[in-house]
C-alpha atoms as a PDB file:
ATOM      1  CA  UNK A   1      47.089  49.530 113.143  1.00  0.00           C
ATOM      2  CA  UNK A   2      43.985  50.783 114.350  1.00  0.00           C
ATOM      3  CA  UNK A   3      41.997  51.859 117.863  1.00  0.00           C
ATOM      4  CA  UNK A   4      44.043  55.190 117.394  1.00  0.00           C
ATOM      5  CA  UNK A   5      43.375  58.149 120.077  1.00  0.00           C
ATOM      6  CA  UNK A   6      44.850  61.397 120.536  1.00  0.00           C
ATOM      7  CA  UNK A   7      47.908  59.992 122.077  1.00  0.00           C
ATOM      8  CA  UNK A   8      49.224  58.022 119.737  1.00  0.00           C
ATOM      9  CA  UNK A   9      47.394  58.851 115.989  1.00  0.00           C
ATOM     10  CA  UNK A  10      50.082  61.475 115.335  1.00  0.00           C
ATOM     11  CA  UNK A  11      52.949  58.205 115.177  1.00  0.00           C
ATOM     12  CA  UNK A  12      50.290  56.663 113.110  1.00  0.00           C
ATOM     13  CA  UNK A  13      49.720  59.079 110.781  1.00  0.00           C
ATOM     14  CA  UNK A  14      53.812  59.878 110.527  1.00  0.00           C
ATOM     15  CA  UNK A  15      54.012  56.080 109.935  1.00  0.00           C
ATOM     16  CA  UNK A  16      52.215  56.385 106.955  1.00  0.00           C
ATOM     17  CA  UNK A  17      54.160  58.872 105.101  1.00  0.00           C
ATOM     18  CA  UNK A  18      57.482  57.245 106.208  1.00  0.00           C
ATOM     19  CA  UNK A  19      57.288  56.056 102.451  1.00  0.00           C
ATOM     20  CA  UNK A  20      57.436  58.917 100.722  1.00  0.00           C
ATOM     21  CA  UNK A  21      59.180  58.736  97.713  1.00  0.00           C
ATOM     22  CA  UNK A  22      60.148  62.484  97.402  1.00  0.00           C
ATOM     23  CA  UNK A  23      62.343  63.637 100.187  1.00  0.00           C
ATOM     24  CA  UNK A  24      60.959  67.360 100.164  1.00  0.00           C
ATOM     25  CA  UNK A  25      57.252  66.033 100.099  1.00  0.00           C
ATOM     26  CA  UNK A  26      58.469  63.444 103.038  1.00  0.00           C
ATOM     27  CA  UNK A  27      59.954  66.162 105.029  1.00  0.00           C
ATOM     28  CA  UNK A  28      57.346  68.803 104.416  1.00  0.00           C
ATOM     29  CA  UNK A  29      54.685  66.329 105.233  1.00  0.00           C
ATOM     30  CA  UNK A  30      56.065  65.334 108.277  1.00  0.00           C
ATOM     31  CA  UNK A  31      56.368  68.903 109.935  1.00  0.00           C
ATOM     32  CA  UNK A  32      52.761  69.612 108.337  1.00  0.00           C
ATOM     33  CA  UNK A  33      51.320  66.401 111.011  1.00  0.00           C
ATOM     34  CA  UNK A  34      53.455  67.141 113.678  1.00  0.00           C
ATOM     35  CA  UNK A  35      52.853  70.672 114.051  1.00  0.00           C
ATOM     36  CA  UNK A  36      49.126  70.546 112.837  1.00  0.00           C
ATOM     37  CA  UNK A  37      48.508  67.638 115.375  1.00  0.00           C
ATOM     38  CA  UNK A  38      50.364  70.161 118.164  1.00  0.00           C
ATOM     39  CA  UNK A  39      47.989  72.815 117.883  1.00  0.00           C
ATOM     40  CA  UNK A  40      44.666  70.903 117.721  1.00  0.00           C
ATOM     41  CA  UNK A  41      46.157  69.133 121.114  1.00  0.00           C
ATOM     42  CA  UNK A  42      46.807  72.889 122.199  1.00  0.00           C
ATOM     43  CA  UNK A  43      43.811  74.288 121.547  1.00  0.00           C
ATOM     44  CA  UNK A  44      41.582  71.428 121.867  1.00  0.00           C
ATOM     45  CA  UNK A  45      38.472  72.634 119.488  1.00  0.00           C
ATOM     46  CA  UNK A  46      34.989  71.610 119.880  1.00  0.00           C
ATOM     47  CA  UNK A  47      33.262  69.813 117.241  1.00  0.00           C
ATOM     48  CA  UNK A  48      31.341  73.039 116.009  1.00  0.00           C
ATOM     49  CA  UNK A  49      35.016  75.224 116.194  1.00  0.00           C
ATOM     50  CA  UNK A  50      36.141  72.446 113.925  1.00  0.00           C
ATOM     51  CA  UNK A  51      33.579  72.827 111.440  1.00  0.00           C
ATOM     52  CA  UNK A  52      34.105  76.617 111.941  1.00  0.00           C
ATOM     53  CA  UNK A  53      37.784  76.053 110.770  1.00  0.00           C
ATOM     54  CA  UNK A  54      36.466  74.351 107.685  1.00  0.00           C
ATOM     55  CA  UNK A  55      33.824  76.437 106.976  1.00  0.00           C
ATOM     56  CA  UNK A  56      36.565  79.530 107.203  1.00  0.00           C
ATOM     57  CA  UNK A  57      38.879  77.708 104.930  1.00  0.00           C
ATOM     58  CA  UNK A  58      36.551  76.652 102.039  1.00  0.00           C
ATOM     59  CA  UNK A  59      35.025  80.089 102.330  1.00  0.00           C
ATOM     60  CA  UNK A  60      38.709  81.786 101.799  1.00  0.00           C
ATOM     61  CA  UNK A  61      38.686  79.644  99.010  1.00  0.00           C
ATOM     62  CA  UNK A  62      35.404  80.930  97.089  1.00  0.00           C
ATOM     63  CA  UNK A  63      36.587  83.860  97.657  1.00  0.00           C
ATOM     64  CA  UNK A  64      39.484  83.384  95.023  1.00  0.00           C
ATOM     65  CA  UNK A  65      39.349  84.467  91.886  1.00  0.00           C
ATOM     66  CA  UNK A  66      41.728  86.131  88.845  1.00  0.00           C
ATOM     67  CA  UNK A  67      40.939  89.495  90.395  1.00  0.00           C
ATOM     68  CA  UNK A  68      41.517  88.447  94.043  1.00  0.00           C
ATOM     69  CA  UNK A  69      43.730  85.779  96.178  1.00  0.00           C
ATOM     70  CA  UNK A  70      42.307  85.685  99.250  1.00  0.00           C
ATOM     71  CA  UNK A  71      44.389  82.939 100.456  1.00  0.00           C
ATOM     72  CA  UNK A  72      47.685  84.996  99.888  1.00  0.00           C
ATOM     73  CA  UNK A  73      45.700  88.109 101.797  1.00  0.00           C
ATOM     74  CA  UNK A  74      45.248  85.443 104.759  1.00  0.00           C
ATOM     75  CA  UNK A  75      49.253  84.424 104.830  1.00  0.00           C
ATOM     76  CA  UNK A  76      49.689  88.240 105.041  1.00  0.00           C
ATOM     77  CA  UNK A  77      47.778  89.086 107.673  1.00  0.00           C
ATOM     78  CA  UNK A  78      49.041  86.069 109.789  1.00  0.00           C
ATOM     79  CA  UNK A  79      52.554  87.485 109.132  1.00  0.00           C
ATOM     80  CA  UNK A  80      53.070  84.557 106.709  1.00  0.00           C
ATOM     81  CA  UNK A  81      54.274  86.176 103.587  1.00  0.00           C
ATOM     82  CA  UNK A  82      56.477  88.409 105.573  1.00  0.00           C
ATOM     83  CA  UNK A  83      58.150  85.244 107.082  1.00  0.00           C
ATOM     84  CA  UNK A  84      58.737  83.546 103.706  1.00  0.00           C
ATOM     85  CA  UNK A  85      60.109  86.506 102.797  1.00  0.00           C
ATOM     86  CA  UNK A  86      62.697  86.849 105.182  1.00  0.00           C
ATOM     87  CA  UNK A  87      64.083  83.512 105.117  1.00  0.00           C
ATOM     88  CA  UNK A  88      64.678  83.710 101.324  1.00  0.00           C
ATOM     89  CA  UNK A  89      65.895  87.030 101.400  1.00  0.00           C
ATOM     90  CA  UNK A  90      68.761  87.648 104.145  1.00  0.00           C
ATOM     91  CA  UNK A  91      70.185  90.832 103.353  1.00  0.00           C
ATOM     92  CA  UNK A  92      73.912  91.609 103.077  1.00  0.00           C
ATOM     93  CA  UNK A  93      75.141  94.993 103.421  1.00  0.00           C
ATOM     94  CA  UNK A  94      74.456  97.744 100.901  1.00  0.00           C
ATOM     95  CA  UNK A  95      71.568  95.802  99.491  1.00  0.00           C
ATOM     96  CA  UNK A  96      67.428  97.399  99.501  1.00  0.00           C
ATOM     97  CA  UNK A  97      65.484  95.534 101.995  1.00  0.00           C
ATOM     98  CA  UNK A  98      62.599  93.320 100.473  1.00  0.00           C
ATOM     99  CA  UNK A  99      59.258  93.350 101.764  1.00  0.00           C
ATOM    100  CA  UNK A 100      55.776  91.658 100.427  1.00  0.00           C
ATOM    101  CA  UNK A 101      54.763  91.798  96.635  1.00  0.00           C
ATOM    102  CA  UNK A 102      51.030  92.699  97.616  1.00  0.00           C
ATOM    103  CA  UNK A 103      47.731  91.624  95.325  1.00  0.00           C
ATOM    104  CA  UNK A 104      48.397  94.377  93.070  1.00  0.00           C
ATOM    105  CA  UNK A 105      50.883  93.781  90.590  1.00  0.00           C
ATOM    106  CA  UNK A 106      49.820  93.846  87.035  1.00  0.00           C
ATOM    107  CA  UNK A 107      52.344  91.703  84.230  1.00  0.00           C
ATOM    108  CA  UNK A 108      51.678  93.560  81.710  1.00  0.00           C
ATOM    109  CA  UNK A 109      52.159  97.153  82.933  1.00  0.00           C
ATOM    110  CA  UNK A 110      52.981  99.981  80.620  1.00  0.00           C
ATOM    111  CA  UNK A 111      56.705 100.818  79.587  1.00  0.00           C
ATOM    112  CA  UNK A 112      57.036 104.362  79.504  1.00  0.00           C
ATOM    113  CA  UNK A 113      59.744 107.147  79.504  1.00  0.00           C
ATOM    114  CA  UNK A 114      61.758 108.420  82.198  1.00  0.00           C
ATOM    115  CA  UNK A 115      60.492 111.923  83.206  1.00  0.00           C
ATOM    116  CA  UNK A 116      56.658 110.654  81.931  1.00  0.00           C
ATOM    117  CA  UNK A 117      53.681 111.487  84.580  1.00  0.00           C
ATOM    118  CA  UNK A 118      51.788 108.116  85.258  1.00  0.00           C
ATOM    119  CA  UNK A 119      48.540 109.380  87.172  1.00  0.00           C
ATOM    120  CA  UNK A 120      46.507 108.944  83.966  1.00  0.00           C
ATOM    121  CA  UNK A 121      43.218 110.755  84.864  1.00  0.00           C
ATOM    122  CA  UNK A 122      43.916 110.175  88.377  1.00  0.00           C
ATOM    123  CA  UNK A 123      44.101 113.028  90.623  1.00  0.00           C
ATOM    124  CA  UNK A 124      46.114 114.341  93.705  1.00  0.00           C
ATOM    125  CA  UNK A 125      48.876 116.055  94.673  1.00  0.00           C
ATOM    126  CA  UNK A 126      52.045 115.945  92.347  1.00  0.00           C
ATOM    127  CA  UNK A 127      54.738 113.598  93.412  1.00  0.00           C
ATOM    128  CA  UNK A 128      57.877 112.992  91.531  1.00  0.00           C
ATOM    129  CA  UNK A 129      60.137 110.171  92.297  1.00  0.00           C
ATOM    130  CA  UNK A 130      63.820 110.282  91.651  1.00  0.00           C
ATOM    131  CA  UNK A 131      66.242 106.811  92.401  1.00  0.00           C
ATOM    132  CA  UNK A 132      69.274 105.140  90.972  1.00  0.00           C
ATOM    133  CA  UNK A 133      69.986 101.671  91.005  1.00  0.00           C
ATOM    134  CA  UNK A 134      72.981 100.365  91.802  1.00  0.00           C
ATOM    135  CA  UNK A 135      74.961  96.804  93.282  1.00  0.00           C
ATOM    136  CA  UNK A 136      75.714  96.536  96.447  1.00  0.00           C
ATOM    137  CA  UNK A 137      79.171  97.859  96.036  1.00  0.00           C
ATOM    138  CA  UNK A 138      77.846 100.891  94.341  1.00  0.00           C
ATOM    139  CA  UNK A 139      77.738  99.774  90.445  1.00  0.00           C
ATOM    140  CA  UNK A 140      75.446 101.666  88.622  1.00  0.00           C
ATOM    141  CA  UNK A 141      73.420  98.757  86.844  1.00  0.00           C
ATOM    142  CA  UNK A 142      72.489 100.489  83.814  1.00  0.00           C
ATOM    143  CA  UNK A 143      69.196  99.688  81.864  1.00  0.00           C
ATOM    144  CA  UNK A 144      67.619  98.093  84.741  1.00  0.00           C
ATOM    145  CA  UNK A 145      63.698  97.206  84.821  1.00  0.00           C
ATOM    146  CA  UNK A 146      62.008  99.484  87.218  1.00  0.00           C
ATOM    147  CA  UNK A 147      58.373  98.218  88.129  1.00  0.00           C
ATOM    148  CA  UNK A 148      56.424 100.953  89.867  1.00  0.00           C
ATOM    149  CA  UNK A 149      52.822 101.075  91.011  1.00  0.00           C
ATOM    150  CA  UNK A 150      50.852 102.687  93.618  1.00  0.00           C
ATOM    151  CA  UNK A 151      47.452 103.390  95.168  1.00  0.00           C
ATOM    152  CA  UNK A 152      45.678 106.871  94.519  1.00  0.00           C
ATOM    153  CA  UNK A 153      44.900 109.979  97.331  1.00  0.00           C
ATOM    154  CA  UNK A 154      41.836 108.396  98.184  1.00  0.00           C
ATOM    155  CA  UNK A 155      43.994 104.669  98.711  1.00  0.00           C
ATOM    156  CA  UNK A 156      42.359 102.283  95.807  1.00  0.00           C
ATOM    157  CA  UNK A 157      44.577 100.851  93.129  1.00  0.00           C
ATOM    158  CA  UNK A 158      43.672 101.577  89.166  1.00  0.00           C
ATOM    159  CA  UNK A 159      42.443  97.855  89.114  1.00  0.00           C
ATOM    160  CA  UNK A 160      40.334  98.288  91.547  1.00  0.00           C
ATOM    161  CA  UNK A 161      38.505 100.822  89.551  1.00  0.00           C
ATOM    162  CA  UNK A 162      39.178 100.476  85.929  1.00  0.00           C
ATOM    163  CA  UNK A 163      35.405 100.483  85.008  1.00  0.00           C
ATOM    164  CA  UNK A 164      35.693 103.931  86.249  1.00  0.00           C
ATOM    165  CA  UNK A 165      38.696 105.374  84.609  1.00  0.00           C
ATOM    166  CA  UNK A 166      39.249 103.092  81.709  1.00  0.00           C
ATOM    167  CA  UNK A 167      42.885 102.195  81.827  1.00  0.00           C
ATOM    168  CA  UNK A 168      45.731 101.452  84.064  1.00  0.00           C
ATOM    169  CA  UNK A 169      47.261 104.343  85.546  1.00  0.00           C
ATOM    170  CA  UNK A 170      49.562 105.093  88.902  1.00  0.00           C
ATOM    171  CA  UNK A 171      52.125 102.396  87.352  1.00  0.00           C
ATOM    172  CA  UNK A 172      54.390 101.671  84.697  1.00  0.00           C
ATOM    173  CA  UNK A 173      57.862 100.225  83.635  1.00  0.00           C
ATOM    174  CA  UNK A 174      60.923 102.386  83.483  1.00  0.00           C
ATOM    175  CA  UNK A 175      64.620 101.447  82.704  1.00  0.00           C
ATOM    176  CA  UNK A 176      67.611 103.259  84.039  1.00  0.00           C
ATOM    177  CA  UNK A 177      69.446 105.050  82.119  1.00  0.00           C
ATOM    178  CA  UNK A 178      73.052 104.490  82.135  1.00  0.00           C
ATOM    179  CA  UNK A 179      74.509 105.452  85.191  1.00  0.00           C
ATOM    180  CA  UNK A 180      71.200 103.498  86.684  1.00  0.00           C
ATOM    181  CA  UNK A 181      69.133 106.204  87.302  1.00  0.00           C
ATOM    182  CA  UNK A 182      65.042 106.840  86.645  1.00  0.00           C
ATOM    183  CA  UNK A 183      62.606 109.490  87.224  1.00  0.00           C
ATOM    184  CA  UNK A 184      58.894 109.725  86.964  1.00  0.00           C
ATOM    185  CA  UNK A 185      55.751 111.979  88.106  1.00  0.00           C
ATOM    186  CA  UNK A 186      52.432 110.694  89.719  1.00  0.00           C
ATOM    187  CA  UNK A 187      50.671 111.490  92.281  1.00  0.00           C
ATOM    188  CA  UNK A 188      51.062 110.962  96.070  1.00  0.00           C
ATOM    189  CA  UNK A 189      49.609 107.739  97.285  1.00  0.00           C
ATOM    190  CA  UNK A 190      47.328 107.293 100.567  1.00  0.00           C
ATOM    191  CA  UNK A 191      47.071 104.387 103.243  1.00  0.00           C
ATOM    192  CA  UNK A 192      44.332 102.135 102.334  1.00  0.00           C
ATOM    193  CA  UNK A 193      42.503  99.379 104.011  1.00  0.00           C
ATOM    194  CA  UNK A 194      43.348  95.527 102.782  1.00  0.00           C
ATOM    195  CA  UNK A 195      40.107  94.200 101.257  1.00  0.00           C
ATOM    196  CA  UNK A 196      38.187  93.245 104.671  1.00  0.00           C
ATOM    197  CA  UNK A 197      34.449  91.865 103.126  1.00  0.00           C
ATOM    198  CA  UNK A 198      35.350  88.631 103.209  1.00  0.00           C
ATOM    199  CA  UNK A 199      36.938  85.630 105.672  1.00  0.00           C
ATOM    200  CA  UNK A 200      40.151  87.478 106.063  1.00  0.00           C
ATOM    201  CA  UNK A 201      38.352  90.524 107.323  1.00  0.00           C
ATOM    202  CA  UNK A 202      36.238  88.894 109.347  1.00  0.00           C
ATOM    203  CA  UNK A 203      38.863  87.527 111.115  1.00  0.00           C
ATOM    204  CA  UNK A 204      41.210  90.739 111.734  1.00  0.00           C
ATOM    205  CA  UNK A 205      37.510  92.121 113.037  1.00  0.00           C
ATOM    206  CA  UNK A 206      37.149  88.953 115.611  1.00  0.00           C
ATOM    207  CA  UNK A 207      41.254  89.501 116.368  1.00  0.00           C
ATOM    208  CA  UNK A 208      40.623  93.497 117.355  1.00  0.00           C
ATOM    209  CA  UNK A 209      42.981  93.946 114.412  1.00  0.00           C
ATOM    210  CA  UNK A 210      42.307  97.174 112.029  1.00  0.00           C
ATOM    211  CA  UNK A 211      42.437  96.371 107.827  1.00  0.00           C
ATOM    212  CA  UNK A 212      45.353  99.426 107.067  1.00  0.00           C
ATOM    213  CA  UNK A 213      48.371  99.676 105.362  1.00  0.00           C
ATOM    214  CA  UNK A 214      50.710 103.031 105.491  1.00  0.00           C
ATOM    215  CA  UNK A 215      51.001 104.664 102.264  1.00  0.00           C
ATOM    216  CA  UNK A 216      53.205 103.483 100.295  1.00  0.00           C
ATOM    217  CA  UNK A 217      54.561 102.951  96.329  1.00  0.00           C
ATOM    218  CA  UNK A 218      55.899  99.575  94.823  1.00  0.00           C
ATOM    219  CA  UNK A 219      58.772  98.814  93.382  1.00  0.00           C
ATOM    220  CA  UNK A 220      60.187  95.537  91.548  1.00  0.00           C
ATOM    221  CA  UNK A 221      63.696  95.477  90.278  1.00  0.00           C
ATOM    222  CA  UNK A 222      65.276  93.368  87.680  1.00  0.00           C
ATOM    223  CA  UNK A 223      68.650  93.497  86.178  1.00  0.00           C
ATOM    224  CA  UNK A 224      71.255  90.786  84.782  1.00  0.00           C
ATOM    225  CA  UNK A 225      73.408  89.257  87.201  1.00  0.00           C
ATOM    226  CA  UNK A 226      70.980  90.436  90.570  1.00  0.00           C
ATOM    227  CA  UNK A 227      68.156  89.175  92.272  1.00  0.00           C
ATOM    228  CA  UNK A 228      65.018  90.429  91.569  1.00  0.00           C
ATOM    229  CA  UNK A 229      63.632  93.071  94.222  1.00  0.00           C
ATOM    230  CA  UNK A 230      60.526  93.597  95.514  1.00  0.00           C
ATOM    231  CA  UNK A 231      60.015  95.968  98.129  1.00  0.00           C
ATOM    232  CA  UNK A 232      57.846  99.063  98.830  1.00  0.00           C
ATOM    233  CA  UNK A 233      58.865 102.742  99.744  1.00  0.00           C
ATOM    234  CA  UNK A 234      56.637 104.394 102.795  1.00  0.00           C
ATOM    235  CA  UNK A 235      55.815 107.831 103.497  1.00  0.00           C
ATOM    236  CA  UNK A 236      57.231 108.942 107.071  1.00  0.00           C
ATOM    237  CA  UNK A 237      55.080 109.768 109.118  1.00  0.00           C
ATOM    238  CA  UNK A 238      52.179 107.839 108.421  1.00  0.00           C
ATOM    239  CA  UNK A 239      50.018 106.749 111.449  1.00  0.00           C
ATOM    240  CA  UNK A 240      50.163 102.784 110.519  1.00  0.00           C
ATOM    241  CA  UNK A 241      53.500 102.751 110.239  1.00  0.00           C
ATOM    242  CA  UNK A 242      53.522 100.115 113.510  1.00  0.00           C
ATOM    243  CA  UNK A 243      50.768  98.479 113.316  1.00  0.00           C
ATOM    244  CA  UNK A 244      50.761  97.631 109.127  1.00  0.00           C
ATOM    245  CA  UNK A 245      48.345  94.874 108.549  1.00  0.00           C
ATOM    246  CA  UNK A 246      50.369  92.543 106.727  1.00  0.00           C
ATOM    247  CA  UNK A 247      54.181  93.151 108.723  1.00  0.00           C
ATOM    248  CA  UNK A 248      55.856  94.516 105.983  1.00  0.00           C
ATOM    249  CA  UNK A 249      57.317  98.304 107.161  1.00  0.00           C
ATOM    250  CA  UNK A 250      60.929  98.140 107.757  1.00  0.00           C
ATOM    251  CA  UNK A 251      62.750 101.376 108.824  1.00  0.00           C
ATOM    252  CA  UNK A 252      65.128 101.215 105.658  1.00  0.00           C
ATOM    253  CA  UNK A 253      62.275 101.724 103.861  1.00  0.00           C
ATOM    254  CA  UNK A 254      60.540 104.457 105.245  1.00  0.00           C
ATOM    255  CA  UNK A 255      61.458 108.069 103.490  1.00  0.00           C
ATOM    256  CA  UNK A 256      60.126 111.746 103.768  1.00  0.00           C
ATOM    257  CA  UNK A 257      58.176 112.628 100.920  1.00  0.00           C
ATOM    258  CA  UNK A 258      58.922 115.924 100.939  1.00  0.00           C
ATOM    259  CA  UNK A 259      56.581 118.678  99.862  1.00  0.00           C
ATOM    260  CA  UNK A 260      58.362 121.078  97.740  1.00  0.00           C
ATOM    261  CA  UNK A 261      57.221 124.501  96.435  1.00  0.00           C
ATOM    262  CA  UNK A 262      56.181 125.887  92.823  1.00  0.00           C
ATOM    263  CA  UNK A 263      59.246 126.395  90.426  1.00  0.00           C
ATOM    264  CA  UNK A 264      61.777 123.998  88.787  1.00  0.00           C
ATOM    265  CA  UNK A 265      62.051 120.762  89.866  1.00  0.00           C
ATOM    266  CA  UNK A 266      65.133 118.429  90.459  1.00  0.00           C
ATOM    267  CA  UNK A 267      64.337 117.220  87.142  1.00  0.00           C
ATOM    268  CA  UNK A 268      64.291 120.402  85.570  1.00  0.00           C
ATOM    269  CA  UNK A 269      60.446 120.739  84.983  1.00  0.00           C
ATOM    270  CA  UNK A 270      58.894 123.802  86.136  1.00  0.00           C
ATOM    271  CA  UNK A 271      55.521 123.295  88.405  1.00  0.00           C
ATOM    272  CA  UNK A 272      53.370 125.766  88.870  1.00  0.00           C
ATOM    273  CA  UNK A 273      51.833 123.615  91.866  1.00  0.00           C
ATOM    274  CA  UNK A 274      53.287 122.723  94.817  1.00  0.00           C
ATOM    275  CA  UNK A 275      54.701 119.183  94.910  1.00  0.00           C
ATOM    276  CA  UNK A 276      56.205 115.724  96.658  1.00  0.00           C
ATOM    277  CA  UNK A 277      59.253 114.619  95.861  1.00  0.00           C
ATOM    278  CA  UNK A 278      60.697 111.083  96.771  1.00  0.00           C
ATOM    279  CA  UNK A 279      63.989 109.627  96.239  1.00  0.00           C
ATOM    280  CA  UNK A 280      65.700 106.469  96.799  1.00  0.00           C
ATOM    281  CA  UNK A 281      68.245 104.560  95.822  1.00  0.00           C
ATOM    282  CA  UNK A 282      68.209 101.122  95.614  1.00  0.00           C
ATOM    283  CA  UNK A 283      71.132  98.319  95.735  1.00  0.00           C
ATOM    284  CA  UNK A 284      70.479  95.014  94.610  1.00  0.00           C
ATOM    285  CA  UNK A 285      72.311  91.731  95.556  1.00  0.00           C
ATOM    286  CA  UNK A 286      74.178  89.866  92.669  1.00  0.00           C
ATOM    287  CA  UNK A 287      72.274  86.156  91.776  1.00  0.00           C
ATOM    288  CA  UNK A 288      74.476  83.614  93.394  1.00  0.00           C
ATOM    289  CA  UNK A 289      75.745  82.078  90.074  1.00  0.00           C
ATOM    290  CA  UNK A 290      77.188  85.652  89.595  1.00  0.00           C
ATOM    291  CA  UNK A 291      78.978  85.483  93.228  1.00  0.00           C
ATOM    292  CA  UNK A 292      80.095  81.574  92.278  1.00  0.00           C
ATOM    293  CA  UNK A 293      81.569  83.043  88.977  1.00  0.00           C
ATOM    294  CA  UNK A 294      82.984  85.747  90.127  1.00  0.00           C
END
């Protein structure tokens, strides 16, 4: 087969992958032609838009390194991530909404204390942060691994600056205690741009799009039996709210931080500051091998 043209290269090019041993790869390959194929027809680029494409692409791909993904920045922006997300997390009732995992996670965070203050040298105002964890029918899941990290008051995460302040700080790893609840101080986080000096931002800039995310802290969940959680808790109010750069604000997961005055706080500390407090309590769905067995 040869002499192909734009009206019938697509069947060739499916042709060739009819052979596919793997049925995933077949499949996957398939949709990847037929859709890909689709939009050049759509769009109909120009030889110098073409090389644009692939000068975007390889450039997204220099931009990669163990500090920064720029290709997982890119699925964010183009509501990617978000999508993934959603179709391999459906939500029954009771259970925490997930949202995305963001570029800043660190593996080896700190385990620390309930009740400890994680701002390190950071500073800001106060914020404590109260939650339980819990099953979707209301089980307390005791001793449960509580990821938390966040961005400081001016919005930049501690690995963004750690020549600056030395050490990780703003996150840690807690585990509930045994009616599933944990506690910890830090300090109030602030909306922050996505990186933006590279592809991605140049293309957000071209697209009239803005770089912001609403304030926000992370949190990953783990317990025995459940399915991991990742999700984020926003501050109300927060002017990106609707337009978040990578799609991931859901209403269930916007709360009031609420700014509390000098004395004893819910956790029985006394501040002699004026303070945030946030609290949330999150249900996690059981692993379906739990659900089978049960």
């Amino acid at each position: 087969m040869r002499n192909f043209n734009e009206n019938t290269i697509t069947d060739a090019v499916l042709d060739r992958i009819a052979g596919a041993p793997d049925p995933r790869i077949k499949q996957v390959s398939e949709a990847l032609v037929r859709h890909l194929h689709a939009f050049v027809r759509e769009i109909r680029p120009t030889q110098k838009e073409w090389e644009f494409g692939i000068d975007f692409l390889t450039r997204t791909g220099h931009m990669c390194d163990d500090k920064r993904q720029e290709f997982i920045l890119l699925s964010d922006t183009l509501g990617v991530s978000m999508l993934v997300d959603a179709i391999n997390h459906p939500v029954p009732e009771g259970a925490t909404e997930t949202t995305v995992l963001g570029p800043f996670f660190v593996e080896a965070a700190p385990e620390r204390q309930n009740g400890d203050d994680i701002s390190g040298s950071m500073e800001g105002d106060p914020m404590l942060v109260t939650g339980t964890v819990s099953t979707v029918d209301g089980q307390p899941l005791a001793g449960a691994v509580v990821d938390v990290w966040h961005s400081d008051n001016d919005g930049y995460y501690d690995v963004q600056q750690l020549d600056e302040i030395g050490d990780l700080a703003m996150r840690a790893r807690f585990r509930a205690d045994g009616d599933g609840r944990f506690h910890f101080w830090s300090i109030k986080p602030a909306a922050y741009p996505i990186p933006h000096d590279g592809p991605v931002g140049e293309m957000l800039e071209a697209q009239g799009r803005h770089p912001w995310r609403p304030a926000h802290v992370h949190f990953m969940i783990s317990a025995p039996g459940a399915e991991q959680l990742v999700t984020h808790v926003f501050v109300a109010g927060d002017k990106y709210l609707d337009s978040d750069v990578v799609f991931g604000v859901k209403d269930s997961l916007i709360r009031n931080f609420v700014r509390c005055p000098p004395g004893r706080a819910p956790d029985g500390r006394m501040v002699d500051t004026a303070y945030y407090h946030l609290t949330y309590d999150f249900g996690l769905k059981q692993v379906a091998s739990s659900v089978q067995a049960a």
